[in-house]
Protein backbone atom coordinates (compact mmCIF):
# COMPACT_ATOMS: atom_id res chain seq x y z
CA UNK A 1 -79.30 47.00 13.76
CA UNK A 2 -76.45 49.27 12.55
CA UNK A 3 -73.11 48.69 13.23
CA UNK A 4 -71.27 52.06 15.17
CA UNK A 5 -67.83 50.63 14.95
CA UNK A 6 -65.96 48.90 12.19
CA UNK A 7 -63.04 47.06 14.00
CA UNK A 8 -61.27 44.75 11.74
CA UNK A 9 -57.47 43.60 12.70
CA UNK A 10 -55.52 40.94 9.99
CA UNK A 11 -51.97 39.44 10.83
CA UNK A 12 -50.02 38.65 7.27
CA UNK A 13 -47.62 36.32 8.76
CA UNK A 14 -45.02 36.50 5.23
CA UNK A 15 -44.45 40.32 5.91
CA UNK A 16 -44.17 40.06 9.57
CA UNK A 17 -46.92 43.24 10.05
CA UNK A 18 -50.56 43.84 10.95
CA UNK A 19 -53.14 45.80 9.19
CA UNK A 20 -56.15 47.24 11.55
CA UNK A 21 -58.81 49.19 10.63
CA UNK A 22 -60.74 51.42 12.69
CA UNK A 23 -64.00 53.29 11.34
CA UNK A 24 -67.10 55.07 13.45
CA UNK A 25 -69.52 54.40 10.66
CA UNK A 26 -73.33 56.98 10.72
CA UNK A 27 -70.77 59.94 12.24
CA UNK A 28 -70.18 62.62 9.97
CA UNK A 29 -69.27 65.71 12.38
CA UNK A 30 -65.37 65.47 11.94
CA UNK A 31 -63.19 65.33 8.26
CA UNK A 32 -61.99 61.64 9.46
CA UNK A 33 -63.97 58.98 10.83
CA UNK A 34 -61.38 56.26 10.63
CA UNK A 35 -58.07 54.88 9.68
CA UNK A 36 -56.11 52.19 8.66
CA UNK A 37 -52.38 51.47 10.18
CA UNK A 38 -49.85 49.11 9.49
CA UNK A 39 -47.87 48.06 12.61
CA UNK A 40 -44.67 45.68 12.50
CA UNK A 41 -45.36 42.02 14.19
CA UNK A 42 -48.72 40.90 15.63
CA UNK A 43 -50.35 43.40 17.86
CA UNK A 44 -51.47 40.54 20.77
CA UNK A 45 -48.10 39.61 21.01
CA UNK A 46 -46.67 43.24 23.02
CA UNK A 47 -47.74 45.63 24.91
CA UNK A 48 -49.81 48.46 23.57
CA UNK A 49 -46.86 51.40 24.16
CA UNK A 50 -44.59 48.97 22.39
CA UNK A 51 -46.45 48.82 19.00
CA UNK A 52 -44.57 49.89 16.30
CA UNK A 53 -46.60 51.88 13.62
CA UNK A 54 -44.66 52.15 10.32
CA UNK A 55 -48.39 53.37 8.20
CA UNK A 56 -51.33 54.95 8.52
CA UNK A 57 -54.17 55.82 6.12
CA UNK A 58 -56.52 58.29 7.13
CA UNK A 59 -60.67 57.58 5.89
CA UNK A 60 -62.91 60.46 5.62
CA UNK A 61 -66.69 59.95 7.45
CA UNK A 62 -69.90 59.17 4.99
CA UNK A 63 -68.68 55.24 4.43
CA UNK A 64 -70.50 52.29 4.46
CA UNK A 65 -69.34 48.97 6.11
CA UNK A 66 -68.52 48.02 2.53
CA UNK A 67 -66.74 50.61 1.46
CA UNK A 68 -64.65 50.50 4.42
CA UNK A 69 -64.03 46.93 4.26
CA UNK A 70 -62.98 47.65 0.65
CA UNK A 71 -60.26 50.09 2.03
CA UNK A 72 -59.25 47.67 4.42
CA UNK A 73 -58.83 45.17 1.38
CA UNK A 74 -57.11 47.57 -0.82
CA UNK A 75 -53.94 48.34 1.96
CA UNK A 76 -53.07 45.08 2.31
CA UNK A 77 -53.26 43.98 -1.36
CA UNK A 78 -50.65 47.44 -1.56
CA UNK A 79 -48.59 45.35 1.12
CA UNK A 80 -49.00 42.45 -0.53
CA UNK A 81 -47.98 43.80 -3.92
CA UNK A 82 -45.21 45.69 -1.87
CA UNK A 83 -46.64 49.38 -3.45
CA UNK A 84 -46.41 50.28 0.50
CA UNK A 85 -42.88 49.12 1.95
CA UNK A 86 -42.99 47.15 4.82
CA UNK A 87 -39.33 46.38 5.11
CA UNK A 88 -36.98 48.38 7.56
C-alpha cells in the first residue's frame, strides 16, 4: 500500500530547533506538494500559535518517499553544517 502522506518531524537538541517535513506524495495537481520548516525549540513542547518558524523550504509534487526523505536529510545536514543560520 502507498503511503499519501510523508510526515517526518526531528528535534536536534545542540541547535535548539526542529526540522518537519510535510509531503502529499501520488498528487501532482498543484506546483508544491510539500515543505520542509525549521521552527526554534521542540514543537510538543508549546502550543501550535506559539511556534516559531525561522525556515521553510518549499518541494515541488512528482517525489518519491525517497527523494523526499533525502530532502528532509539534506536541511538538516545545512543546519548542521550551519549553511542555514539557526541563531537569532
Amino acid at each position: 500500500m502507498v503511503e499519501d502522506i510523508y510526515i517526518k518531524r526531528e528535534y536536534l537538541d545542540d541547535q535548539d530547533v526542529t526540522v518537519e517535513t510535510n509531503y502529499r506524495l501520488g498528487f501532482d495537481a498543484d506546483r508544491t506538494c510539500g515543505f520542509s520548516r525549521v521552527f526554534k525549540g521542540r514543537l510538543d513542547d508549546k502550543p501550535e500559535d506559539e511556534n516559531y518558524e525561522i525556515y521553510q523550504e518549499l518541494y515541488e509534487c512528482g517525489l518519491n518517499s525517497e527523494e523526499v526523505e533525502k530532502r528532509h536529510k539534506k536541511v538538516v545536514q545545512e543546519i548542521l553544517e550551519g549553511r542555514i543560520d539557526v541563531d537569532f
